[in-house]
N, C-alpha and C. Protein backbone atom coordinates (compact mmCIF):
# COMPACT_ATOMS: atom_id res chain seq x y z
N UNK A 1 35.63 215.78 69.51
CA UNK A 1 36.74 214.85 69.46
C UNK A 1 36.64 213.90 70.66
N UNK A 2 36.69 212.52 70.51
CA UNK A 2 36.48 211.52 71.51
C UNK A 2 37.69 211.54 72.83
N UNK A 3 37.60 211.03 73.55
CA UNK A 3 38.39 210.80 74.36
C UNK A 3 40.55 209.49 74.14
N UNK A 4 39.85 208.59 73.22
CA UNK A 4 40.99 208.20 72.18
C UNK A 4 41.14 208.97 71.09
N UNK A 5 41.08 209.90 70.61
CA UNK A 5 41.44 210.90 69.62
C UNK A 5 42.58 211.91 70.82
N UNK A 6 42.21 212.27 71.36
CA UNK A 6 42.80 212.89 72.49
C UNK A 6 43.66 212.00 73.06
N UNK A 7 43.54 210.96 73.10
CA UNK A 7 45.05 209.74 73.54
C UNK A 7 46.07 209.52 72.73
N UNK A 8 45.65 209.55 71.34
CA UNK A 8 46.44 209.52 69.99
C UNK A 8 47.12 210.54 70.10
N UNK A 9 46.62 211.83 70.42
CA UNK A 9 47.37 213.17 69.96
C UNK A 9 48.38 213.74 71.00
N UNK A 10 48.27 212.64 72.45
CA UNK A 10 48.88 213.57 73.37
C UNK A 10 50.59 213.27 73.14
N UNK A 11 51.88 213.61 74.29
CA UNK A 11 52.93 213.10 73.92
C UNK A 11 53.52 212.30 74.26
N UNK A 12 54.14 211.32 73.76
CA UNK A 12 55.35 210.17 74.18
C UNK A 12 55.22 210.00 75.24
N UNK A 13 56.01 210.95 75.61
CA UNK A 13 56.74 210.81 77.06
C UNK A 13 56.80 212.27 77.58
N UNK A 14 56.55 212.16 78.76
CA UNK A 14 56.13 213.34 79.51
C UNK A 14 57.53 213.45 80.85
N UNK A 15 58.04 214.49 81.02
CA UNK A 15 59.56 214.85 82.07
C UNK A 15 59.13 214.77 83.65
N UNK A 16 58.96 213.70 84.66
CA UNK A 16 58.31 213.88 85.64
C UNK A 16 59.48 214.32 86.87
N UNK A 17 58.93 214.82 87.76
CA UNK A 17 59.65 214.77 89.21
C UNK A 17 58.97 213.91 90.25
N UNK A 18 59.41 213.20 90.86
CA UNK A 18 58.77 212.59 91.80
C UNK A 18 59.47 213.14 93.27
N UNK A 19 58.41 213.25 94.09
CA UNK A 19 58.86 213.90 95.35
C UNK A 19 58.03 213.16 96.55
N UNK A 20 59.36 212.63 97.29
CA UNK A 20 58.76 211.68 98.61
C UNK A 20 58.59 212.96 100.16
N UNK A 21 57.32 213.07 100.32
CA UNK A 21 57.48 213.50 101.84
C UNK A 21 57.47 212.57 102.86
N UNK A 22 58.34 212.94 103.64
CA UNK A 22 58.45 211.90 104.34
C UNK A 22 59.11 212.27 105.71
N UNK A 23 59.03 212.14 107.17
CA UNK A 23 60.42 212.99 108.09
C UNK A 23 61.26 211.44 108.51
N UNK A 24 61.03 210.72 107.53
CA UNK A 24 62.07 209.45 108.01
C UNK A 24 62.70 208.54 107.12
N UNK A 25 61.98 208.64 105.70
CA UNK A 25 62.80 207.70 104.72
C UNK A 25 63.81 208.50 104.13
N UNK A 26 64.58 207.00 103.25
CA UNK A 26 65.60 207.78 102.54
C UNK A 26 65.63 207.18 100.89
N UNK A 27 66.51 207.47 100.14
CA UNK A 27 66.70 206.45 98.93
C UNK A 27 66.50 205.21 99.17
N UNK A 28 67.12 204.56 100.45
CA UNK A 28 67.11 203.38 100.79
C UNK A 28 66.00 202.49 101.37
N UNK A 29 64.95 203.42 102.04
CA UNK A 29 64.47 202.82 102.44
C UNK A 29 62.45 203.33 102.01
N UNK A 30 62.50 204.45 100.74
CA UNK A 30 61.70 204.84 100.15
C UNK A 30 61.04 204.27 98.90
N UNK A 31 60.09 203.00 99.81
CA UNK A 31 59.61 202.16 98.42
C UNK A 31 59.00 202.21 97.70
N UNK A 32 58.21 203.48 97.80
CA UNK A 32 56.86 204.48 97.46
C UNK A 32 57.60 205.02 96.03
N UNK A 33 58.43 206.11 96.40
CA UNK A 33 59.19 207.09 95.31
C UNK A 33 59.84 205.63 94.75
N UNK A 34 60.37 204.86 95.15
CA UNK A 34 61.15 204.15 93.98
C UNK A 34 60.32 203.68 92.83
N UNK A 35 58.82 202.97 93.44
CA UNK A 35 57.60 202.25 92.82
C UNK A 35 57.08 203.15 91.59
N UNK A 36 57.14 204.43 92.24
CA UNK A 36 56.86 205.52 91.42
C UNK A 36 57.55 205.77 90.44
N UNK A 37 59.17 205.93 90.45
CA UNK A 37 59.85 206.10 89.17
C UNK A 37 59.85 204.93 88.47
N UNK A 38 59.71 203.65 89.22
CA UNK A 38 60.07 202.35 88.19
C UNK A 38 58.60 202.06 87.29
N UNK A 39 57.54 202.69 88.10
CA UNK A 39 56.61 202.70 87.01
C UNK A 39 56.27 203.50 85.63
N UNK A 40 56.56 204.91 86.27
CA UNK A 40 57.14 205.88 84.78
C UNK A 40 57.60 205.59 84.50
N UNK A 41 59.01 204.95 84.28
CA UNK A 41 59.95 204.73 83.31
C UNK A 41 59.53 203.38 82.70
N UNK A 42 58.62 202.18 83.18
CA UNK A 42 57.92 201.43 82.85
C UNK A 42 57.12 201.78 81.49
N UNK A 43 56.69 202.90 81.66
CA UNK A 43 55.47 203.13 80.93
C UNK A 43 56.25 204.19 79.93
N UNK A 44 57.33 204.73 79.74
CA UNK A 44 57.81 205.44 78.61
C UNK A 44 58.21 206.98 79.11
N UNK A 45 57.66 207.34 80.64
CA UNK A 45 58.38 208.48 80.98
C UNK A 45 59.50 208.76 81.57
N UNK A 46 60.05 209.98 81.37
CA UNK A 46 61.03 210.22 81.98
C UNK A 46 60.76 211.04 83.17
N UNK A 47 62.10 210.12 84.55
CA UNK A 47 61.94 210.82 85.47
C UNK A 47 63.21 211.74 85.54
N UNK A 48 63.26 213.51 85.97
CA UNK A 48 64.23 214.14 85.45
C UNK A 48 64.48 214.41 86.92
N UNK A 49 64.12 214.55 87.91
CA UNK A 49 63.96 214.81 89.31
C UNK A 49 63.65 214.08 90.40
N UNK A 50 64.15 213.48 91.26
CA UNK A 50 63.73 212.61 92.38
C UNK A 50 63.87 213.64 93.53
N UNK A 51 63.31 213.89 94.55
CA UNK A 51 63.89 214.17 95.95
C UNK A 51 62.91 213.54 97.28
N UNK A 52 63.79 213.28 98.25
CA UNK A 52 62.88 213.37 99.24
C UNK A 52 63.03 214.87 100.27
N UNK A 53 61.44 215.11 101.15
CA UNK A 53 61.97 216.24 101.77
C UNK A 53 60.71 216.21 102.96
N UNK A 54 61.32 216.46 104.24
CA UNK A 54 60.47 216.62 105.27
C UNK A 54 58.84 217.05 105.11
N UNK A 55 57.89 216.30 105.77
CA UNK A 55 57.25 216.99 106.03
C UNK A 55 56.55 218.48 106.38
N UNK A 56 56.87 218.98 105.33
CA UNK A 56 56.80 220.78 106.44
C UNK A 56 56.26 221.71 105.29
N UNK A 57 55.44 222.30 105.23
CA UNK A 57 54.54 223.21 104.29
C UNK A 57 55.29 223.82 103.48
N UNK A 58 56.66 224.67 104.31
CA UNK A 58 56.92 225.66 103.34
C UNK A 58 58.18 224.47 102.71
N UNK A 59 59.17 223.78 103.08
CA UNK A 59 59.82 222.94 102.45
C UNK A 59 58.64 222.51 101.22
N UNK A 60 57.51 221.75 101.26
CA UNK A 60 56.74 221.12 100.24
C UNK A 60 56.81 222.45 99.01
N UNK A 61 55.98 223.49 99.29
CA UNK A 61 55.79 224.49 98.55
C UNK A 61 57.34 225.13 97.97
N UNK A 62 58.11 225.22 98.27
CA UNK A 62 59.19 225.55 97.26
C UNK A 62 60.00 224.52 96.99
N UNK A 63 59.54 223.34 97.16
CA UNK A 63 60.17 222.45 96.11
C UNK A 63 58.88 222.10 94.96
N UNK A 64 57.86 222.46 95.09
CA UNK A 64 56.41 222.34 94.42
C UNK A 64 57.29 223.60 93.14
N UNK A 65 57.11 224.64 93.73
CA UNK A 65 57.89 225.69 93.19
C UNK A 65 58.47 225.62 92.18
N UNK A 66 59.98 225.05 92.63
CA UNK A 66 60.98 224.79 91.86
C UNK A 66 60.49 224.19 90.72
N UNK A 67 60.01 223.03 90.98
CA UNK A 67 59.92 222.15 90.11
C UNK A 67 58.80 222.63 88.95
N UNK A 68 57.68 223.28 89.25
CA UNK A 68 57.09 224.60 88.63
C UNK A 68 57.76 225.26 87.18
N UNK A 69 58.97 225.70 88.23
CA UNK A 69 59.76 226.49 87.27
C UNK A 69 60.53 226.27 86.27
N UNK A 70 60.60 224.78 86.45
CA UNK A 70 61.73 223.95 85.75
C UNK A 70 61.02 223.88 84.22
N UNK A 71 62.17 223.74 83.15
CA UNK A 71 62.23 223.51 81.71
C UNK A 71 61.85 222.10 82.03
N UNK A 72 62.36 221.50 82.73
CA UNK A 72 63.34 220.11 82.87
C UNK A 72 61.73 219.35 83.40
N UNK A 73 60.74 219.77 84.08
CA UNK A 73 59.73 219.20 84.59
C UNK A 73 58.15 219.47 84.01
N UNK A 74 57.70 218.74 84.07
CA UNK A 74 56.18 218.61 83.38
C UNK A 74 55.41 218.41 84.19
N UNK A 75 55.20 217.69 84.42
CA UNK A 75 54.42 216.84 86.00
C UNK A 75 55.14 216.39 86.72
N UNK A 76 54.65 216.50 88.14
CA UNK A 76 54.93 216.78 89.27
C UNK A 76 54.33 215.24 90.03
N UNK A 77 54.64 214.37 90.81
CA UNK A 77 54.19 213.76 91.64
C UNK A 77 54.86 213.70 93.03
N UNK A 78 53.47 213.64 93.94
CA UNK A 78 54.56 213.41 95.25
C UNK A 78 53.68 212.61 96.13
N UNK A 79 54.23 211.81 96.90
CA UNK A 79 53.98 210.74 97.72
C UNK A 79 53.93 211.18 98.99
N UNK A 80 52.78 210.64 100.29
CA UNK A 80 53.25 210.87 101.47
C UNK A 80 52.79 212.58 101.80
N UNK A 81 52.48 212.32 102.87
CA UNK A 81 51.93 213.54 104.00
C UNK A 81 50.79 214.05 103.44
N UNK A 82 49.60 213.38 103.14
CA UNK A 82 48.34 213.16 102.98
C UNK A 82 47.20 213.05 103.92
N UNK A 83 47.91 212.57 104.92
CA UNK A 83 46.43 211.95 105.72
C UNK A 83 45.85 212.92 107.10
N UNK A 84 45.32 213.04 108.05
CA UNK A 84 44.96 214.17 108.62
C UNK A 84 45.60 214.20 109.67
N UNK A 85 46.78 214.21 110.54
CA UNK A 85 47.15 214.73 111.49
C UNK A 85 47.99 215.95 110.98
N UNK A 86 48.18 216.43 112.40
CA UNK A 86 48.85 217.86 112.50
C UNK A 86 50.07 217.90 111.87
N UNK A 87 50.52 216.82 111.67
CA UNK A 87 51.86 216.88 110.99
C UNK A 87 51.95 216.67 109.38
N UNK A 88 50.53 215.90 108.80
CA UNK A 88 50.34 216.39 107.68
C UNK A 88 50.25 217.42 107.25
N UNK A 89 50.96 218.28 106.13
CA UNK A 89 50.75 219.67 105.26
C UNK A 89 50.82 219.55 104.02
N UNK A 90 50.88 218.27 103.40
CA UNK A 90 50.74 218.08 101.92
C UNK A 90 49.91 218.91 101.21
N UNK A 91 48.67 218.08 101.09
CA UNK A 91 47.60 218.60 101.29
C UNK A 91 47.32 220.26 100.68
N UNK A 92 47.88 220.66 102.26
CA UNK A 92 47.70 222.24 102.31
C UNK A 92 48.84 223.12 101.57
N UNK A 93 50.17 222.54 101.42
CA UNK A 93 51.08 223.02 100.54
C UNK A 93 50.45 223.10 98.93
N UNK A 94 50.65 221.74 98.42
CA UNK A 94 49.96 221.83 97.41
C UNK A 94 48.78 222.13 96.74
N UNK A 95 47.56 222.38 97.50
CA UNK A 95 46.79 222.98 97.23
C UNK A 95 46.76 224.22 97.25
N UNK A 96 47.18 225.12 97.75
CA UNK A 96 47.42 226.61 97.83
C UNK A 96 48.13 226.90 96.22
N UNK A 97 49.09 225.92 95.79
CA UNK A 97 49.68 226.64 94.75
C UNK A 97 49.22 226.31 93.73
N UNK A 98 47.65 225.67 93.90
CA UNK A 98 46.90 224.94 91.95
C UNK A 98 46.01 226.10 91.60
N UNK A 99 46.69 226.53 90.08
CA UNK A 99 45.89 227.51 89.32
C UNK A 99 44.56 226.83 89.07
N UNK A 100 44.71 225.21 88.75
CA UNK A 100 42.95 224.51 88.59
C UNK A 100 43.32 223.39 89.35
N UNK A 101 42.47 222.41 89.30
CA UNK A 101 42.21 221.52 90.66
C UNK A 101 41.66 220.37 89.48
N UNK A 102 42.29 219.23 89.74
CA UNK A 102 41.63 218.04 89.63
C UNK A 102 40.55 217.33 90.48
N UNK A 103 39.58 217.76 90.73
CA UNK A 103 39.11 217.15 92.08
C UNK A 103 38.44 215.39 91.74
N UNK A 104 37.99 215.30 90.35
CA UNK A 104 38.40 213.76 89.91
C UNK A 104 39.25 212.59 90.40
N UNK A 105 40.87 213.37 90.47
CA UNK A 105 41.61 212.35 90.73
C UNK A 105 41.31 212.21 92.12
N UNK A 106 41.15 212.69 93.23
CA UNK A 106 40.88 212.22 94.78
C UNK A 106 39.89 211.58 94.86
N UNK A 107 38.48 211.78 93.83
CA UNK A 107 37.48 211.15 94.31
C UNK A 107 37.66 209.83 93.55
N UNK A 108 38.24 210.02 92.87
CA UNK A 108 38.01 208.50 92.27
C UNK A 108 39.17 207.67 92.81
N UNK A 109 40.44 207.87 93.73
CA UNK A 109 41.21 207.73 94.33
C UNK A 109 40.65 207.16 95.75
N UNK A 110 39.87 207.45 96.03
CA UNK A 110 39.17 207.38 97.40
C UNK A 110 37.99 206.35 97.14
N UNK A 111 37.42 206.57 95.73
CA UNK A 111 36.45 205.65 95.52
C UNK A 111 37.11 204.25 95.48
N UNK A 112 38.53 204.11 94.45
CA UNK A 112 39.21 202.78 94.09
C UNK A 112 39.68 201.91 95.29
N UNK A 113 40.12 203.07 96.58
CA UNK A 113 40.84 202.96 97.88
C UNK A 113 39.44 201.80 98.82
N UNK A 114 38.54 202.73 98.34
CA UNK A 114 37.34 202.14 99.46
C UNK A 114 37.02 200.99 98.66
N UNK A 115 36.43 200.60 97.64
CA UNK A 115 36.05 199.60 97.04
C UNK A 115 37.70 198.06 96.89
N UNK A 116 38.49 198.19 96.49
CA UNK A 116 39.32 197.49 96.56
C UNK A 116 40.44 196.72 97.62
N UNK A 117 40.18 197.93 98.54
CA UNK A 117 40.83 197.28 99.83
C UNK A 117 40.90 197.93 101.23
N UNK A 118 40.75 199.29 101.33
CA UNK A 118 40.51 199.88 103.20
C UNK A 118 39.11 200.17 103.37
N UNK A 119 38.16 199.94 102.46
CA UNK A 119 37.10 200.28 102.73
C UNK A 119 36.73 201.93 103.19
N UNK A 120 36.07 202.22 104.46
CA UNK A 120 35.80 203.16 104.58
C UNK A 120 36.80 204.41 105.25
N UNK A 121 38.07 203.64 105.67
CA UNK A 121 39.19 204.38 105.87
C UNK A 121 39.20 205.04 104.44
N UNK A 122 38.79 204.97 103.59
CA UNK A 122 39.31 205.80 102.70
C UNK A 122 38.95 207.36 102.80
N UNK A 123 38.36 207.54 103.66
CA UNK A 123 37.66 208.79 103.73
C UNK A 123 38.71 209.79 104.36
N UNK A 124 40.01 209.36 105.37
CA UNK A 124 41.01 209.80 105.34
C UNK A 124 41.74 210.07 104.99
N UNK A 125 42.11 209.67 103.09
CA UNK A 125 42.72 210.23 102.44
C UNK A 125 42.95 211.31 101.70
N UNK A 126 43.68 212.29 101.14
CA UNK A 126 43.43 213.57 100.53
C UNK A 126 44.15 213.74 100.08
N UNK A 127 44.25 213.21 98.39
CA UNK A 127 44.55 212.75 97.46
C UNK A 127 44.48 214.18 96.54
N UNK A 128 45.06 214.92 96.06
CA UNK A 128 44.56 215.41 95.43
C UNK A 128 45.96 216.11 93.96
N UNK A 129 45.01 216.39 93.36
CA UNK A 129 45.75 216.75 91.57
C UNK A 129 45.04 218.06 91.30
N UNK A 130 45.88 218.62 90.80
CA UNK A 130 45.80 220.05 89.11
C UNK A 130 46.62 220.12 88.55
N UNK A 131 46.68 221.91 88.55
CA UNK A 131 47.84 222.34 87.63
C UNK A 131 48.42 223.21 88.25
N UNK A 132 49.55 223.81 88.09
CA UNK A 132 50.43 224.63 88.82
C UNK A 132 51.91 224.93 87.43
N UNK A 133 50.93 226.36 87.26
CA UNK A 133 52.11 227.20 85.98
C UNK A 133 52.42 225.90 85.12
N UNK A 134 51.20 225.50 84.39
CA UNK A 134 51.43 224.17 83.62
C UNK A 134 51.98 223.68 84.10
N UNK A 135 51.83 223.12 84.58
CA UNK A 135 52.57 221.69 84.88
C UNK A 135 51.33 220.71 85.99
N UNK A 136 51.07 219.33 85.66
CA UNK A 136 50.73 218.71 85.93
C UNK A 136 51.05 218.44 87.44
N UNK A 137 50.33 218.47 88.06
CA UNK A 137 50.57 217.91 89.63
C UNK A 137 49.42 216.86 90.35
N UNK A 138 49.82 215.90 90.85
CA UNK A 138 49.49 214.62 91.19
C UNK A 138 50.21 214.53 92.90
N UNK A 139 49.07 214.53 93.88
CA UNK A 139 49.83 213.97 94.89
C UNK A 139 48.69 213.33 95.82
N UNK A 140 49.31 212.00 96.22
CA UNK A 140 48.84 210.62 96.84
C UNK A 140 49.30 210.08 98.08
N UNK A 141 48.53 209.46 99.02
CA UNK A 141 49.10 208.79 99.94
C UNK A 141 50.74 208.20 99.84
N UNK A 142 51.60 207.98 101.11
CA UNK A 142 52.70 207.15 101.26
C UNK A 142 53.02 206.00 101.04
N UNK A 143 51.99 205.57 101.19
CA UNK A 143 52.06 203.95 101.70
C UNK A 143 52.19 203.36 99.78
N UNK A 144 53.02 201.95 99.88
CA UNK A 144 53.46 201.67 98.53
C UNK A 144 51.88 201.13 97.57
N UNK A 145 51.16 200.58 98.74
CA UNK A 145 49.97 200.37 97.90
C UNK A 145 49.08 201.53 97.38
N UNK A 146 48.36 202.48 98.21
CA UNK A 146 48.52 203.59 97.59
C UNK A 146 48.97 204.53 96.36
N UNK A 147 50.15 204.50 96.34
CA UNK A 147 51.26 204.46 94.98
C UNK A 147 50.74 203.77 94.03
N UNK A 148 50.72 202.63 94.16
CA UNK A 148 50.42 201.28 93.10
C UNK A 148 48.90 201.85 92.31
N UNK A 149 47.88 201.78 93.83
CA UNK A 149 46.90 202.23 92.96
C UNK A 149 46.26 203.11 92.25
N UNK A 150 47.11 204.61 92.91
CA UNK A 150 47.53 205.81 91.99
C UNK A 150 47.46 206.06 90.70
N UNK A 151 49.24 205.20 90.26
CA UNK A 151 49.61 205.25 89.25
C UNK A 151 48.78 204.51 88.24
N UNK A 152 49.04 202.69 88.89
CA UNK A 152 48.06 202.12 88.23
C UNK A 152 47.04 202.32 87.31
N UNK A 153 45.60 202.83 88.60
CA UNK A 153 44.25 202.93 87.59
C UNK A 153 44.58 204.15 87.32
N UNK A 154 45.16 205.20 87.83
CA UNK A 154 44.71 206.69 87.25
C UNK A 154 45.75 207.11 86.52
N UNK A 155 46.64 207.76 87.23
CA UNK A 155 47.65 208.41 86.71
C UNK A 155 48.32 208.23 85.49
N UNK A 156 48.96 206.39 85.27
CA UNK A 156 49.52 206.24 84.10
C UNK A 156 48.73 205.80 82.99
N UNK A 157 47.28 205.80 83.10
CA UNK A 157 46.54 205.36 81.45
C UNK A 157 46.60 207.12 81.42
N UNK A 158 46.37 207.89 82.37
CA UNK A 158 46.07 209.43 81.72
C UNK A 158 46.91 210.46 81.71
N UNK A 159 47.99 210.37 82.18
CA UNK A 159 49.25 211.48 82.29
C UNK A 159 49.29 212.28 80.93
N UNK A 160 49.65 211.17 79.86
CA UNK A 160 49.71 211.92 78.63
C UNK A 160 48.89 213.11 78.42
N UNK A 161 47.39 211.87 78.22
CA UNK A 161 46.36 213.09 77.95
C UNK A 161 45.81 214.06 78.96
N UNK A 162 46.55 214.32 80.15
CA UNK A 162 46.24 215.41 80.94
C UNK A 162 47.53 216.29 80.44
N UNK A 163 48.65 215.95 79.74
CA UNK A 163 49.27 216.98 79.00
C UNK A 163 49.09 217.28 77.74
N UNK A 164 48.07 216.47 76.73
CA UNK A 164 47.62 216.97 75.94
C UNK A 164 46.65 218.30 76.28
N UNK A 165 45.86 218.20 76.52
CA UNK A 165 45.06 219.18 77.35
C UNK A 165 45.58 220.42 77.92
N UNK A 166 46.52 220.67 78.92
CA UNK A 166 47.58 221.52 79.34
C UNK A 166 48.31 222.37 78.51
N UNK A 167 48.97 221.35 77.07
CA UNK A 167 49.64 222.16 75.94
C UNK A 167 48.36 222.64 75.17
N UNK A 168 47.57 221.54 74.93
CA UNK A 168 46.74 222.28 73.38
C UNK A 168 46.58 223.86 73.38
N UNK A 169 46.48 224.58 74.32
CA UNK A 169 46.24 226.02 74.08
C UNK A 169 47.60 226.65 74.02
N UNK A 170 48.98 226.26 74.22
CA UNK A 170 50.06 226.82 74.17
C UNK A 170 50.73 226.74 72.52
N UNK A 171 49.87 225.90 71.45
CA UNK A 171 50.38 225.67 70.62
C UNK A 171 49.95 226.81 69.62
């Protein structure tokens, strides 16, 4: 089965959470998470969950969690606390809790990053996607461009069909 056979079959609309790390924005001043929901809902998904929440491993991981557990959530995105200082734990939160690993989406995240506009800074980013108790998880740099090019090239042509994929064996 081709890769558009698999686009045809996946669903509508997929239930997202979007989650800003961040130890300083707010609704107000979080242009990242907003960019993020106004583009799902752009594109036909629903966002069922917004939060922002400190920087801090175990905060990341049980709101990773939660949202895990939720009826209400499918995929998971979160913005922010990516890049390598000590105060980054993205990263390390969310990776600890992926049953499989996208390692695709970072490299080609890092590839789009370097070729289109920071060049070889991109090598500081750590971008990374799987799965976690089904559910789709996606998490990307802070910064709004970042976001943009996230969603943009990757995330929103393939969300669906990374939940086609996810369900087909639950059916």
């Amino acid at each position: 089965m081709s890769v558009e056979e698999h686009r045809r079959e996946a669903p509508k609309t997929v239930k997202c959470m979007v989650i800003t790390v961040s130890d300083t924005r707010t609704e107000e001043t979080d242009k990242s998470g907003q960019l993020m929901i106004q583009l799902l809902r752009e594109h036909g998904y629903e966002v069922t969950d917004y939060r922002i929440v400190k920087d801090e491993y175990q905060v990341i991981q049980s709101v990773v969690q939660q949202a895990a557990a939720s009826p209400d959530v499918e995929a998971i995105l979160l913005n922010g606390g990516t890049g390598i200082t000590d105060r980054d734990t993205t990263y390390e939160a969310v990776e600890s809790l992926l049953d499989k690993t996208m390692p695709g989406f970072g490299e080609i995240f890092r590839y789009l990053s370097f070729a289109e506009d920071i060049g070889p800074a991109a090598i500081l980013s750590r971008a990374i996607a799987g799965i976690c108790k089904g559910k789709a998880v996606f998490s990307m740099p802070g910064s709004t461009g970042a976001v943009k090019l996230a969603m943009t090239r990757i995330i929103l042509p393939e969300l669906a069909h990374v939940m086609r994929e996810i369900y087909k064996d639950k059916k």
